[in-house]
Structure formats: C-alpha cells, structure tokens
PDB file of N, CA and C in Angstrom:
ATOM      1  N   UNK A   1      -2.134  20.548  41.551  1.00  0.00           N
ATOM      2  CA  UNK A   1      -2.726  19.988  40.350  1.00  0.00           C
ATOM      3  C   UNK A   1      -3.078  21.103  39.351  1.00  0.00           C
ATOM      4  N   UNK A   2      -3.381  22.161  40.168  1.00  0.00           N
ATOM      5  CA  UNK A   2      -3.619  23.499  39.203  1.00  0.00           C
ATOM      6  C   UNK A   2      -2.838  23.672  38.369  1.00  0.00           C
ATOM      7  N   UNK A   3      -1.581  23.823  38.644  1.00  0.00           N
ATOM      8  CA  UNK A   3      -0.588  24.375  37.533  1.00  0.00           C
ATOM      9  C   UNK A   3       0.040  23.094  37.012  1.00  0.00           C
ATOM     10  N   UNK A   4       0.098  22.063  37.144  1.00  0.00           N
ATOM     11  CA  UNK A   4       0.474  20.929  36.384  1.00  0.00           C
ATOM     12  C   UNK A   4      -0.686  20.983  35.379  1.00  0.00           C
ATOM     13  N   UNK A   5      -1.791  21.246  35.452  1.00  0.00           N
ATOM     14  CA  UNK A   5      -3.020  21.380  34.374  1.00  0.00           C
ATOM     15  C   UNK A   5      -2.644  22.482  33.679  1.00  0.00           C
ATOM     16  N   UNK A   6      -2.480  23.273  34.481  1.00  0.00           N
ATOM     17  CA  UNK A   6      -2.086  24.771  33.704  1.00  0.00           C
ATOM     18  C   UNK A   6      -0.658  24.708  32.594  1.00  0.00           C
ATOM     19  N   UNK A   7       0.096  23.726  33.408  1.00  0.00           N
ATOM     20  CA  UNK A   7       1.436  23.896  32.083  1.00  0.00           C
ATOM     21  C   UNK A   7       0.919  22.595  30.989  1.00  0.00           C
ATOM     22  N   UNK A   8       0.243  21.413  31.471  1.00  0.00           N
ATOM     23  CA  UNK A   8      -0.046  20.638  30.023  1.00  0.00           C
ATOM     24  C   UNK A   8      -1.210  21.826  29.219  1.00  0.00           C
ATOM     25  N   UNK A   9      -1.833  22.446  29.444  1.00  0.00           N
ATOM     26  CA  UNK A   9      -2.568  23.261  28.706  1.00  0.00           C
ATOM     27  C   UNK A   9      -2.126  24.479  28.159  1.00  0.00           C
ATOM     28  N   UNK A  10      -0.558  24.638  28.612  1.00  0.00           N
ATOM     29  CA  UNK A  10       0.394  25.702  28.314  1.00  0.00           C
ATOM     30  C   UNK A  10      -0.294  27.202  28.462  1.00  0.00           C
ATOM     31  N   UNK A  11      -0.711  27.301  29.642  1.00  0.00           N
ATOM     32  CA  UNK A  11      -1.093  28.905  29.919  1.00  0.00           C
ATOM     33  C   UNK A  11       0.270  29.170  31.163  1.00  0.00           C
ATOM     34  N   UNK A  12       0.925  27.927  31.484  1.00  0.00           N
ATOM     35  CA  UNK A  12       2.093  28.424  32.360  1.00  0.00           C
ATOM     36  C   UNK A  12       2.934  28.023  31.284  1.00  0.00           C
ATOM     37  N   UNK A  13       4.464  28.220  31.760  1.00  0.00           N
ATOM     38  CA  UNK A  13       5.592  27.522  30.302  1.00  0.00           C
ATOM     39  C   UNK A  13       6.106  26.942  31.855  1.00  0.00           C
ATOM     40  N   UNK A  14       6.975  26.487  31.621  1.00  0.00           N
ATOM     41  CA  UNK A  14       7.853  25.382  32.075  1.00  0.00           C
ATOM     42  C   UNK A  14       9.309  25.478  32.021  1.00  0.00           C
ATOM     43  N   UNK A  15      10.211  25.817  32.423  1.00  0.00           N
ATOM     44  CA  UNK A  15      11.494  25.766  31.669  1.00  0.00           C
ATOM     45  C   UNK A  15      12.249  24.482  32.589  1.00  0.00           C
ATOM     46  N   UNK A  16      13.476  23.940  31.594  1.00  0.00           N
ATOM     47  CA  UNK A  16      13.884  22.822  32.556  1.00  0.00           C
ATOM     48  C   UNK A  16      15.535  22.959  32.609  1.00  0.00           C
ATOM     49  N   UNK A  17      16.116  22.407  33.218  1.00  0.00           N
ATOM     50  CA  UNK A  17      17.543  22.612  33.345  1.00  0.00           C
ATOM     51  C   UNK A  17      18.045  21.411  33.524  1.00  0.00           C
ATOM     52  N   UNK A  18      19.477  21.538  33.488  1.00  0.00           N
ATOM     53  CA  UNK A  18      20.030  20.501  33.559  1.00  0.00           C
ATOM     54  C   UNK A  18      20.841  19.957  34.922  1.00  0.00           C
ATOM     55  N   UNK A  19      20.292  20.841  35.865  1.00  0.00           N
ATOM     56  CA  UNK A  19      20.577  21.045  37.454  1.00  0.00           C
ATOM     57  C   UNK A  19      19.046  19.842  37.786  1.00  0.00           C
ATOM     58  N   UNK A  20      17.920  20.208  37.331  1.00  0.00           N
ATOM     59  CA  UNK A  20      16.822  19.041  37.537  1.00  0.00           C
ATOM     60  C   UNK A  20      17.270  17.736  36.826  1.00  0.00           C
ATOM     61  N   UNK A  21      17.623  17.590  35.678  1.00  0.00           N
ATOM     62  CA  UNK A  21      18.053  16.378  35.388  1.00  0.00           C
ATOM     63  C   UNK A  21      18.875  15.859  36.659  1.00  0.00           C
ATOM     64  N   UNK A  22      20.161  16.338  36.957  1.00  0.00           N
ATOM     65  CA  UNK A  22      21.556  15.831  37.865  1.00  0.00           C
ATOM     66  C   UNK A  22      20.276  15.647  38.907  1.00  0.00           C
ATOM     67  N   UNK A  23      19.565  16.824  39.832  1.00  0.00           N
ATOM     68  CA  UNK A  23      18.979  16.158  40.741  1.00  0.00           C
ATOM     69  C   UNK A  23      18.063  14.838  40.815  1.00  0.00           C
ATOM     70  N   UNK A  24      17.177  14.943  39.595  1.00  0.00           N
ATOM     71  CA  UNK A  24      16.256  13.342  39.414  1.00  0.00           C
ATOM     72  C   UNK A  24      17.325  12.689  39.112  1.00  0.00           C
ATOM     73  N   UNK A  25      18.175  12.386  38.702  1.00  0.00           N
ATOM     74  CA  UNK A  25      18.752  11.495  38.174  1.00  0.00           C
ATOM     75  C   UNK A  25      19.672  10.578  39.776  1.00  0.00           C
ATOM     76  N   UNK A  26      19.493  11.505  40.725  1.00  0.00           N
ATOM     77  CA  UNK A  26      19.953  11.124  42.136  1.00  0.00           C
ATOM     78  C   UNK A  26      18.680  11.091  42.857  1.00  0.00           C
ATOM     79  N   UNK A  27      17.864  10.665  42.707  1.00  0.00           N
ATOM     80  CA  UNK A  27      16.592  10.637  43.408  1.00  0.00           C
ATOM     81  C   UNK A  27      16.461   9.052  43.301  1.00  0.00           C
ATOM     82  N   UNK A  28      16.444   8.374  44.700  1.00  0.00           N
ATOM     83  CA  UNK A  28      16.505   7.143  45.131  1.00  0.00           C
ATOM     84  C   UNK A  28      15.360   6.230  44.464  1.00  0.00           C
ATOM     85  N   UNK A  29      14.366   6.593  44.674  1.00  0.00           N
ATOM     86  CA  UNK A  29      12.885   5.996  43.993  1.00  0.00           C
ATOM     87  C   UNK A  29      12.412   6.286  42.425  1.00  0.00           C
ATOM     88  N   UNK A  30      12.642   5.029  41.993  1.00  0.00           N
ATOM     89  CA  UNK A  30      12.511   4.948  40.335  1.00  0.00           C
ATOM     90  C   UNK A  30      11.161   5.293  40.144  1.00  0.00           C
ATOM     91  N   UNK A  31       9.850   5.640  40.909  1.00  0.00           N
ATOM     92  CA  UNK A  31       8.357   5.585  40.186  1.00  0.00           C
ATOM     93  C   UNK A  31       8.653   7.219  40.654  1.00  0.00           C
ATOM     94  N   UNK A  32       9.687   8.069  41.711  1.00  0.00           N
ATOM     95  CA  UNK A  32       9.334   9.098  41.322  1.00  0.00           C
ATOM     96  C   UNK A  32      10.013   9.983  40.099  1.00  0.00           C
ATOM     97  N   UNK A  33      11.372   9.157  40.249  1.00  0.00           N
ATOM     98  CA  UNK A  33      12.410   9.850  39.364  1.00  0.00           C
ATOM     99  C   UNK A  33      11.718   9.730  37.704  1.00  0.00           C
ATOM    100  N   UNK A  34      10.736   8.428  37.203  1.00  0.00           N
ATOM    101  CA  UNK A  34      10.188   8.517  36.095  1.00  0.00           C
ATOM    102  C   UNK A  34       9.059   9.800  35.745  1.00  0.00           C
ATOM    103  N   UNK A  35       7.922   9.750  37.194  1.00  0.00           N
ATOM    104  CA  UNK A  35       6.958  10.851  36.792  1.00  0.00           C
ATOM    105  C   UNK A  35       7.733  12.189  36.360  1.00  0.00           C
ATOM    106  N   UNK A  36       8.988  12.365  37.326  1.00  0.00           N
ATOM    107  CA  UNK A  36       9.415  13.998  37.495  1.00  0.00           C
ATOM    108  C   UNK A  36       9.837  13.976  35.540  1.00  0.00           C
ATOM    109  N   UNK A  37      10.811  12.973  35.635  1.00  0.00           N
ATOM    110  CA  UNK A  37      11.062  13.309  33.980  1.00  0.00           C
ATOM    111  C   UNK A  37      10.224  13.006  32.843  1.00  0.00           C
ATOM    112  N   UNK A  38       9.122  12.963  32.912  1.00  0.00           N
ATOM    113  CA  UNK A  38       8.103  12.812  32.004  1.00  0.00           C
ATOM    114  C   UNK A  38       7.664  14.198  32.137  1.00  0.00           C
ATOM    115  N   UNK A  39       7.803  15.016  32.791  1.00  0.00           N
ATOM    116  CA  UNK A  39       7.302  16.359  32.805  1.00  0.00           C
ATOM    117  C   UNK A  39       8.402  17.710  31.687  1.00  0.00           C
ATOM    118  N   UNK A  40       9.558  16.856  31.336  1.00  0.00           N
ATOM    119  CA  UNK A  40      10.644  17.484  30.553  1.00  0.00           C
ATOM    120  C   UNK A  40       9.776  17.625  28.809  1.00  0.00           C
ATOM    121  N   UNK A  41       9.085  16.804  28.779  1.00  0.00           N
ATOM    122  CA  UNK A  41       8.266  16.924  27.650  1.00  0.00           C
ATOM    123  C   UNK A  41       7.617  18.433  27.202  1.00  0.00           C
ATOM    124  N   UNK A  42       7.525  18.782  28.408  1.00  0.00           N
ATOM    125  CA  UNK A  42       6.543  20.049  28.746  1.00  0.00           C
ATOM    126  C   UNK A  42       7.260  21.528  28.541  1.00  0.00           C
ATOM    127  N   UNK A  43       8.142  21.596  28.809  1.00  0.00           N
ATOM    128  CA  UNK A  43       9.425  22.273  29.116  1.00  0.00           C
ATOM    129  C   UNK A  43       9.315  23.079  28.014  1.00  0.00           C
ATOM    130  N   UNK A  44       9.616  24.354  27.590  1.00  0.00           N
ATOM    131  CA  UNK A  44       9.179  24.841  26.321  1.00  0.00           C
ATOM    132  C   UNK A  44      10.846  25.617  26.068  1.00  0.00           C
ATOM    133  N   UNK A  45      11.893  25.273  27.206  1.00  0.00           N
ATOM    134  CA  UNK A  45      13.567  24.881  27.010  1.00  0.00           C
ATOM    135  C   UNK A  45      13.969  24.237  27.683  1.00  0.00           C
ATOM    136  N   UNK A  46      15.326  23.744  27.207  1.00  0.00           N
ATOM    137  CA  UNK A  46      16.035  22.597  28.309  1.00  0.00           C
ATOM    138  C   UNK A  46      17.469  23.396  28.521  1.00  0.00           C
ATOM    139  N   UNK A  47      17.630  24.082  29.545  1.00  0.00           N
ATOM    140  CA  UNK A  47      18.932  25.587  30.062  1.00  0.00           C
ATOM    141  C   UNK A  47      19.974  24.472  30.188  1.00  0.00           C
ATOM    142  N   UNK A  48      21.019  24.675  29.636  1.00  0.00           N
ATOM    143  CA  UNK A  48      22.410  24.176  29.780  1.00  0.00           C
ATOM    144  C   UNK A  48      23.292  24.701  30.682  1.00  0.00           C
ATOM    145  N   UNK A  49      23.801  24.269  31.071  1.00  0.00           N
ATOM    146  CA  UNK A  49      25.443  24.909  31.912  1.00  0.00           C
ATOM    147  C   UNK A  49      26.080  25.760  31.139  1.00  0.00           C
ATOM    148  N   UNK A  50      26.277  26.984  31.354  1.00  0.00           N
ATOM    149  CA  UNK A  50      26.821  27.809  30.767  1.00  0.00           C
ATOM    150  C   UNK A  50      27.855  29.426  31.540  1.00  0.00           C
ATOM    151  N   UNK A  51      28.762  29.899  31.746  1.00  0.00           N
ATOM    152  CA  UNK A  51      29.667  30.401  32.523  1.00  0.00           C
ATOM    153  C   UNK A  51      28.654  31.735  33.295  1.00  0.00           C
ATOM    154  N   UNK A  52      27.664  32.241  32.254  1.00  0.00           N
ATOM    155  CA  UNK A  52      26.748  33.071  33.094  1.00  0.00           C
ATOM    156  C   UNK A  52      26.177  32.448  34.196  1.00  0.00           C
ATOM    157  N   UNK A  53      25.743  31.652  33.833  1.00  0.00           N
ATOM    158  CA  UNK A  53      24.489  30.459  35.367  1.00  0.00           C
ATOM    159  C   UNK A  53      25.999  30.348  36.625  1.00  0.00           C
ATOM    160  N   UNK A  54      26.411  29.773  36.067  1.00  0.00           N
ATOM    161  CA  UNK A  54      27.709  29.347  36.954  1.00  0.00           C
ATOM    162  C   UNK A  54      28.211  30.353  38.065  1.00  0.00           C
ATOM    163  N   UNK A  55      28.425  31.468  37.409  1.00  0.00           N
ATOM    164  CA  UNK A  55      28.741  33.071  37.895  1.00  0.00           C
ATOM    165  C   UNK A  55      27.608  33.647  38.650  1.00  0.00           C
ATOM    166  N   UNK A  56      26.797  33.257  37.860  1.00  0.00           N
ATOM    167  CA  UNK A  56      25.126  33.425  39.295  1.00  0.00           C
ATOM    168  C   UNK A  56      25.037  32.681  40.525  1.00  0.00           C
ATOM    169  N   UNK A  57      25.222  31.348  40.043  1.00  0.00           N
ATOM    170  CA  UNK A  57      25.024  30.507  40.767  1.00  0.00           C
ATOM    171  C   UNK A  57      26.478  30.582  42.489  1.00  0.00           C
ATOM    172  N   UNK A  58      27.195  31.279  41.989  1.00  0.00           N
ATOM    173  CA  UNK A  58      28.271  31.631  42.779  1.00  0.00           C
ATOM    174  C   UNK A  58      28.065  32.952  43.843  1.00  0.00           C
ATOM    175  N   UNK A  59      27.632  33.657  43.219  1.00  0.00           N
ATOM    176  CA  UNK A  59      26.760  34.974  43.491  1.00  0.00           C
ATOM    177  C   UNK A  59      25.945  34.588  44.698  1.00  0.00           C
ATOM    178  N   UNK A  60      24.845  33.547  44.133  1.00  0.00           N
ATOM    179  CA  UNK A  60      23.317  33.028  45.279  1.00  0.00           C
ATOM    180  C   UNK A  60      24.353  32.167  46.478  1.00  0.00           C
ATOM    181  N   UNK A  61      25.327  31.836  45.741  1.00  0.00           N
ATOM    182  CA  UNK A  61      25.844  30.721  46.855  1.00  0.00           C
ATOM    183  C   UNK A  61      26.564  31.369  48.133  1.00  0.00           C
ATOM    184  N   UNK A  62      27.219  33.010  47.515  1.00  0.00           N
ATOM    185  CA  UNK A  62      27.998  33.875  48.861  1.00  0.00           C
ATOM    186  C   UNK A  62      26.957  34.653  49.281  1.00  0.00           C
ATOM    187  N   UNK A  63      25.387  34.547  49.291  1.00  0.00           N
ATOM    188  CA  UNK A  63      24.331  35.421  49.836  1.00  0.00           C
ATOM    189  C   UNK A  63      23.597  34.238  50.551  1.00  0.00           C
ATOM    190  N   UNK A  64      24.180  32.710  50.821  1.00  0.00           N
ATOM    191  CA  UNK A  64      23.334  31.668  51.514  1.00  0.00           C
ATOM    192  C   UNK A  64      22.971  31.052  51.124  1.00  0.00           C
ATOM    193  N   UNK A  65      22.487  30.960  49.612  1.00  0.00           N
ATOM    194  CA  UNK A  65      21.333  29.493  49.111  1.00  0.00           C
ATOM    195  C   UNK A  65      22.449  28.542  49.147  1.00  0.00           C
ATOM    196  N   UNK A  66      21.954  27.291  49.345  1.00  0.00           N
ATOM    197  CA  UNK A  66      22.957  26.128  48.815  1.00  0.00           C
ATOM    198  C   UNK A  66      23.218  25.923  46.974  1.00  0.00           C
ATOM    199  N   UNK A  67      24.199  25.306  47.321  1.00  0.00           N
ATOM    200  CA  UNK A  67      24.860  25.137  46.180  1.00  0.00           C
ATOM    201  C   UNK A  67      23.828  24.853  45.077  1.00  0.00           C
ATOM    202  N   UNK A  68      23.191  23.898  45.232  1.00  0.00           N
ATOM    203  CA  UNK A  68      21.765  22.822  44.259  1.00  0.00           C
ATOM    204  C   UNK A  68      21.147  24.561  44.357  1.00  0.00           C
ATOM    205  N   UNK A  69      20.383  24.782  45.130  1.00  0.00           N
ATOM    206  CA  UNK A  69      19.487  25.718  45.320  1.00  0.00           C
ATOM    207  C   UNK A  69      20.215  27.024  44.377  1.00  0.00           C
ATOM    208  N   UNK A  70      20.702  27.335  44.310  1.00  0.00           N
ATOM    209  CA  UNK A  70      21.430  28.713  43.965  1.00  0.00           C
ATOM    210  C   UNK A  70      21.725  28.136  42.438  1.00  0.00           C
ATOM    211  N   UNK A  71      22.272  27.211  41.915  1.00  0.00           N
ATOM    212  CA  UNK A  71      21.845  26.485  40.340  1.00  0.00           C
ATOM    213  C   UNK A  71      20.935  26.487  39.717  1.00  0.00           C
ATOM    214  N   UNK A  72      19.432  25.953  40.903  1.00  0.00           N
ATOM    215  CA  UNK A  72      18.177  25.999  40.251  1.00  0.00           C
ATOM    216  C   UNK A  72      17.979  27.658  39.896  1.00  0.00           C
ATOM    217  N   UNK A  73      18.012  28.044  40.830  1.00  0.00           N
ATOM    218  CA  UNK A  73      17.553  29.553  40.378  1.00  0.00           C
ATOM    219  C   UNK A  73      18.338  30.711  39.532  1.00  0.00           C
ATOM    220  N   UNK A  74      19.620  30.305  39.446  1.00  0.00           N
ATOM    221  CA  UNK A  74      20.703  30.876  38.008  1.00  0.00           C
ATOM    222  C   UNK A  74      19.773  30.272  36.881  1.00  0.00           C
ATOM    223  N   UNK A  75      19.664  28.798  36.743  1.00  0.00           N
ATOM    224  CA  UNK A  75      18.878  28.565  35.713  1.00  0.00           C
ATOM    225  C   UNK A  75      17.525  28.800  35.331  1.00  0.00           C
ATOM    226  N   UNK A  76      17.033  29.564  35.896  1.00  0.00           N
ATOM    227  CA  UNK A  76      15.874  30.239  36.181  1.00  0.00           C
ATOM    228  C   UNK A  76      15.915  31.734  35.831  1.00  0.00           C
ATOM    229  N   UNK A  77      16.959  32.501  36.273  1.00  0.00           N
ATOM    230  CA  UNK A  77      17.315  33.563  35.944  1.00  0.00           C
ATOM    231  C   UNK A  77      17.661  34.143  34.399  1.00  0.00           C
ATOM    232  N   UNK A  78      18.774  32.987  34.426  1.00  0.00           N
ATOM    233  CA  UNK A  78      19.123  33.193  33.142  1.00  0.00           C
ATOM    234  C   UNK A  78      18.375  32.802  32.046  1.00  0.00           C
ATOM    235  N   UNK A  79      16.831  31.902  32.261  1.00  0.00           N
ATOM    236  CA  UNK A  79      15.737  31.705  31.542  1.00  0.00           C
ATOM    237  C   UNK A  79      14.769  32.789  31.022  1.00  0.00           C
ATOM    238  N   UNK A  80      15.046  33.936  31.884  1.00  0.00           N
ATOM    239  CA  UNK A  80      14.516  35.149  32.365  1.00  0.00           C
ATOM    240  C   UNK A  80      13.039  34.971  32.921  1.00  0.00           C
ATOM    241  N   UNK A  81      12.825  33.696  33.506  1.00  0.00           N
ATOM    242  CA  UNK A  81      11.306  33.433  33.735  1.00  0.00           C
ATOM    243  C   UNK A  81      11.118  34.431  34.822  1.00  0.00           C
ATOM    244  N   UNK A  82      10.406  34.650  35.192  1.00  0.00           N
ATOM    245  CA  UNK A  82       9.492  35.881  35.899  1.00  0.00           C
ATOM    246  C   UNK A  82       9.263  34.569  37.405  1.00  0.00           C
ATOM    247  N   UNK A  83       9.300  33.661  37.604  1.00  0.00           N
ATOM    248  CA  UNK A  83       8.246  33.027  39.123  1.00  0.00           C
ATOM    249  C   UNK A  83       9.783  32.157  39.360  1.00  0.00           C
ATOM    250  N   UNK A  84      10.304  31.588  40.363  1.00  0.00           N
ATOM    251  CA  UNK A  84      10.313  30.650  40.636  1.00  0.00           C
ATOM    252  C   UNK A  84       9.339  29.916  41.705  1.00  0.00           C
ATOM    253  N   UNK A  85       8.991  28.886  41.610  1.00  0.00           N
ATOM    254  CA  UNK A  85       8.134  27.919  42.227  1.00  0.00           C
ATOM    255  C   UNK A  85       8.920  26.960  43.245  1.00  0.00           C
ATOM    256  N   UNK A  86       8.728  27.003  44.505  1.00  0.00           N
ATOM    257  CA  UNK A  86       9.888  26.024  45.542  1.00  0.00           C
ATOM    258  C   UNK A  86       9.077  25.937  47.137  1.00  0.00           C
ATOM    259  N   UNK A  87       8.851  24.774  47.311  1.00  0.00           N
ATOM    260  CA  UNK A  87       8.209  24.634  48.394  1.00  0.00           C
ATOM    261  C   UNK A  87       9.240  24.711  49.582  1.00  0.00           C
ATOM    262  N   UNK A  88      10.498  24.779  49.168  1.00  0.00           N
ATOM    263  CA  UNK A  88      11.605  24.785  50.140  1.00  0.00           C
ATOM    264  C   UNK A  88      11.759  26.509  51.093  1.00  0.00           C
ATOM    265  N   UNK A  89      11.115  25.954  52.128  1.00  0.00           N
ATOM    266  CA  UNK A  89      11.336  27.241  53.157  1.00  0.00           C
ATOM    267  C   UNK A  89      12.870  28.338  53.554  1.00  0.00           C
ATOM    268  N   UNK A  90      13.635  27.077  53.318  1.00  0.00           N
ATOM    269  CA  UNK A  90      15.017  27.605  53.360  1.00  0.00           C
ATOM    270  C   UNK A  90      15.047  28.840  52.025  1.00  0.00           C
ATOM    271  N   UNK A  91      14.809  28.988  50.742  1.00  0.00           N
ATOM    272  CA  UNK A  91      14.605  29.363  49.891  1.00  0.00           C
ATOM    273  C   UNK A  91      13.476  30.508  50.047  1.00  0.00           C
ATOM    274  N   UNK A  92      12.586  29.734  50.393  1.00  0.00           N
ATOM    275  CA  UNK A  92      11.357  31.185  50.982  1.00  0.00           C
ATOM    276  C   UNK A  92      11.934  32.269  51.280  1.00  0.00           C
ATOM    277  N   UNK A  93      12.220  31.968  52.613  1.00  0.00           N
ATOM    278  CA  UNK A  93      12.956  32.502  53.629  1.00  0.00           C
ATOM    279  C   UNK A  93      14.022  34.486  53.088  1.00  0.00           C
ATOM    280  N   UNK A  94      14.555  33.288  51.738  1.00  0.00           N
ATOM    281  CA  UNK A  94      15.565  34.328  51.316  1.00  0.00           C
ATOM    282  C   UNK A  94      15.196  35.143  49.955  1.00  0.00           C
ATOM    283  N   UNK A  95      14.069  35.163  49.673  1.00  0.00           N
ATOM    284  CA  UNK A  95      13.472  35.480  48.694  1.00  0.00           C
ATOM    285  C   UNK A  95      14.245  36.907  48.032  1.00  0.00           C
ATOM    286  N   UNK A  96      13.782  37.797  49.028  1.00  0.00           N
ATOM    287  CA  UNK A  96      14.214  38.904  48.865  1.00  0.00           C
ATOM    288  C   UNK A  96      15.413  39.796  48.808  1.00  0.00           C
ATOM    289  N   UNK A  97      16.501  38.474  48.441  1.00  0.00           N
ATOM    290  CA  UNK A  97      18.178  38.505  48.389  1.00  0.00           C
ATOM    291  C   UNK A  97      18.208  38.279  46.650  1.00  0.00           C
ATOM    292  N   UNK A  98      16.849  38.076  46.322  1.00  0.00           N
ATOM    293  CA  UNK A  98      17.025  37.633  44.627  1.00  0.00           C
ATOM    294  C   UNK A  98      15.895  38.550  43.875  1.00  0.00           C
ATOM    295  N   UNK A  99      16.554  39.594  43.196  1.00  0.00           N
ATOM    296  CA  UNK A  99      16.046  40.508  42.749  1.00  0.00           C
ATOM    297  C   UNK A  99      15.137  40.648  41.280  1.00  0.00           C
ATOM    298  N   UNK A 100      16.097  39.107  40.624  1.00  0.00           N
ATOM    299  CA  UNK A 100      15.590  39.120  39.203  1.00  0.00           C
ATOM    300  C   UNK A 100      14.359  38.399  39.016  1.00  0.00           C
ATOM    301  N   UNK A 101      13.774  37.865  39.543  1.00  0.00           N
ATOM    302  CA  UNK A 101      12.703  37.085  39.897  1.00  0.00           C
ATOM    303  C   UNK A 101      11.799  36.997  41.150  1.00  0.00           C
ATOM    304  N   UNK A 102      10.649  36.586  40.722  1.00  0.00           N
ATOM    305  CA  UNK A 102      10.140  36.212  42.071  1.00  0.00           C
ATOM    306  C   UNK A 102      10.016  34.796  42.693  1.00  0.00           C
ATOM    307  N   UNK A 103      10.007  34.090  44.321  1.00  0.00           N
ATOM    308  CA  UNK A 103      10.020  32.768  44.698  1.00  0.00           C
ATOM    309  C   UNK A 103       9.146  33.323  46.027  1.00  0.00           C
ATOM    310  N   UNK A 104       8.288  31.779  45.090  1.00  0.00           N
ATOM    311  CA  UNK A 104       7.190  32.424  45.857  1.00  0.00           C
ATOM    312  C   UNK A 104       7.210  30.651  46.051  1.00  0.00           C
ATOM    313  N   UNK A 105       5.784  30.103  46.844  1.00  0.00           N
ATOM    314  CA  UNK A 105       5.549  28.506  47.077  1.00  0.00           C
ATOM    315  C   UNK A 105       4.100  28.733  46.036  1.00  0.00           C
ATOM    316  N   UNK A 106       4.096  27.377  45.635  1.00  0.00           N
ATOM    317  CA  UNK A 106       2.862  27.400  44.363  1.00  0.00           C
ATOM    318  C   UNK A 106       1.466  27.586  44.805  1.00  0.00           C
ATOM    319  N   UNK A 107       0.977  28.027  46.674  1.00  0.00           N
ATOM    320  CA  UNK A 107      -0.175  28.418  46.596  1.00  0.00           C
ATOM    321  C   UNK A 107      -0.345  29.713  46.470  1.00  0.00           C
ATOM    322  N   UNK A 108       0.714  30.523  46.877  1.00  0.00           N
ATOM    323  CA  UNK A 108       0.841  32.210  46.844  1.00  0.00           C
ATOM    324  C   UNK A 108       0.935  32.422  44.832  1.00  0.00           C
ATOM    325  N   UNK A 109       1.110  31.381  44.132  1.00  0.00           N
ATOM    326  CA  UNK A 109       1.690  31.747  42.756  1.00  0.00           C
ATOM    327  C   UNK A 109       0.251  31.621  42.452  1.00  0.00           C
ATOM    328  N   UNK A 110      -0.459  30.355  42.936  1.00  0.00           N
ATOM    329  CA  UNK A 110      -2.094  30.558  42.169  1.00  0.00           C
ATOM    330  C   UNK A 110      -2.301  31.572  42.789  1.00  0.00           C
ATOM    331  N   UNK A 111      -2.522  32.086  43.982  1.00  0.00           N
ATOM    332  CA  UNK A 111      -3.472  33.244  44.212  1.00  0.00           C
ATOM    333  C   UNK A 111      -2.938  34.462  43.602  1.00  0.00           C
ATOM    334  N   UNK A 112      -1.759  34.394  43.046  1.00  0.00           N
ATOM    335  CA  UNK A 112      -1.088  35.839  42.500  1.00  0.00           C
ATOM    336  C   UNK A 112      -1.699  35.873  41.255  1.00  0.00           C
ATOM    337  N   UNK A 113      -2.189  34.629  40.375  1.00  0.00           N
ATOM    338  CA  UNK A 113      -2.423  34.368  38.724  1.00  0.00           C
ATOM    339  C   UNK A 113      -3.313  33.956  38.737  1.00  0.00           C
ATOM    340  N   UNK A 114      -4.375  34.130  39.956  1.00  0.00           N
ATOM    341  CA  UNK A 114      -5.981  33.652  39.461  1.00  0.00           C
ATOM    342  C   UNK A 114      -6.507  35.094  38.249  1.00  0.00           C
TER     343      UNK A 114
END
C-alpha cells in the first residue's frame, strides 16, 4: 500500500509497457484485470515495442528469465528506471545477471527508500 500511495502522490514514477497491457489483457478475472489498468493513469510513460527492448529482451531470455519476464525488464531498462519491483522469486533469484538495474521485491525497495 506504501508505494501505491507513494506513486498516486508521485514521489515514486511508474513506467508502463506494453508487455503489462498483453499480460492484463490475458488475465482471466475482469475485477482484477480492471484495478491493474486503472493504475496506467499513473504511469508517467507508456514504453512501446521497439528493436532495442526486443534485442534485450533476447539477451535476458539466453541468461534464463522467461520470455514475459525478460520483456518486462527490457522495458524497464530501456525506461532507464533505476528499481524493478517483482515478487516473482524466479526473477529474484537472478537478479544479479541484470546489471542495468536493480530487482529487488517491494519490501526490500521500502526499506532501501525509507
């Protein structure tokens, strides 16, 4: 709830992609797939598909992340945001295979930005 307060009050930014769209947009349950995209409002860009992400995303994909996974974080990269945020352990796990950023899970990100 911290940082959902923290990005409507914009002391975090938000960036959004179009790898989160494709995923909500395959997300079985309509009351969650509405909250997640009501949060695109927030987003302070919306990252397109573009041959750099793609070329990253190819990169994360021959070092292990999955395909989805290794998208989110090209589009992340190429955002140049500084955090990714992912409760996904598989991702944890490999943190330190991704140099341009940090992925961390969002309780290690509050205690890093209290």
């Amino acid at each position: 709830m911290k940082i959902q307060d923290d990005i409507r009050a914009q002391r975090i930014q938000l960036v959004w992609s179009y790898i989160l769209d494709l995923e909500n947009d395959n997300n079985p349950y309509d009351e969650r797939r509405r909250q997640i995209s009501e949060w695109k409002i927030y987003s302070v860009s919306d990252v397109q598909e573009n041959a750099e992400i793609v070329n990253k995303a190819n990169d994360l994909t021959n070092i292990g992340l999955s395909k989805l996974d290794a998208f989110h974080i090209a589009c992340a990269i190429f955002s140049q945001c500084e955090y990714f945020l992912t409760t996904n352990d598989k991702v944890l796990r490999n943190d330190s295979l991704v140099q341009e950023l940090k992925i961390v899970d969002p309780f290690l990100f509050i205690k890093e930005n209290e």
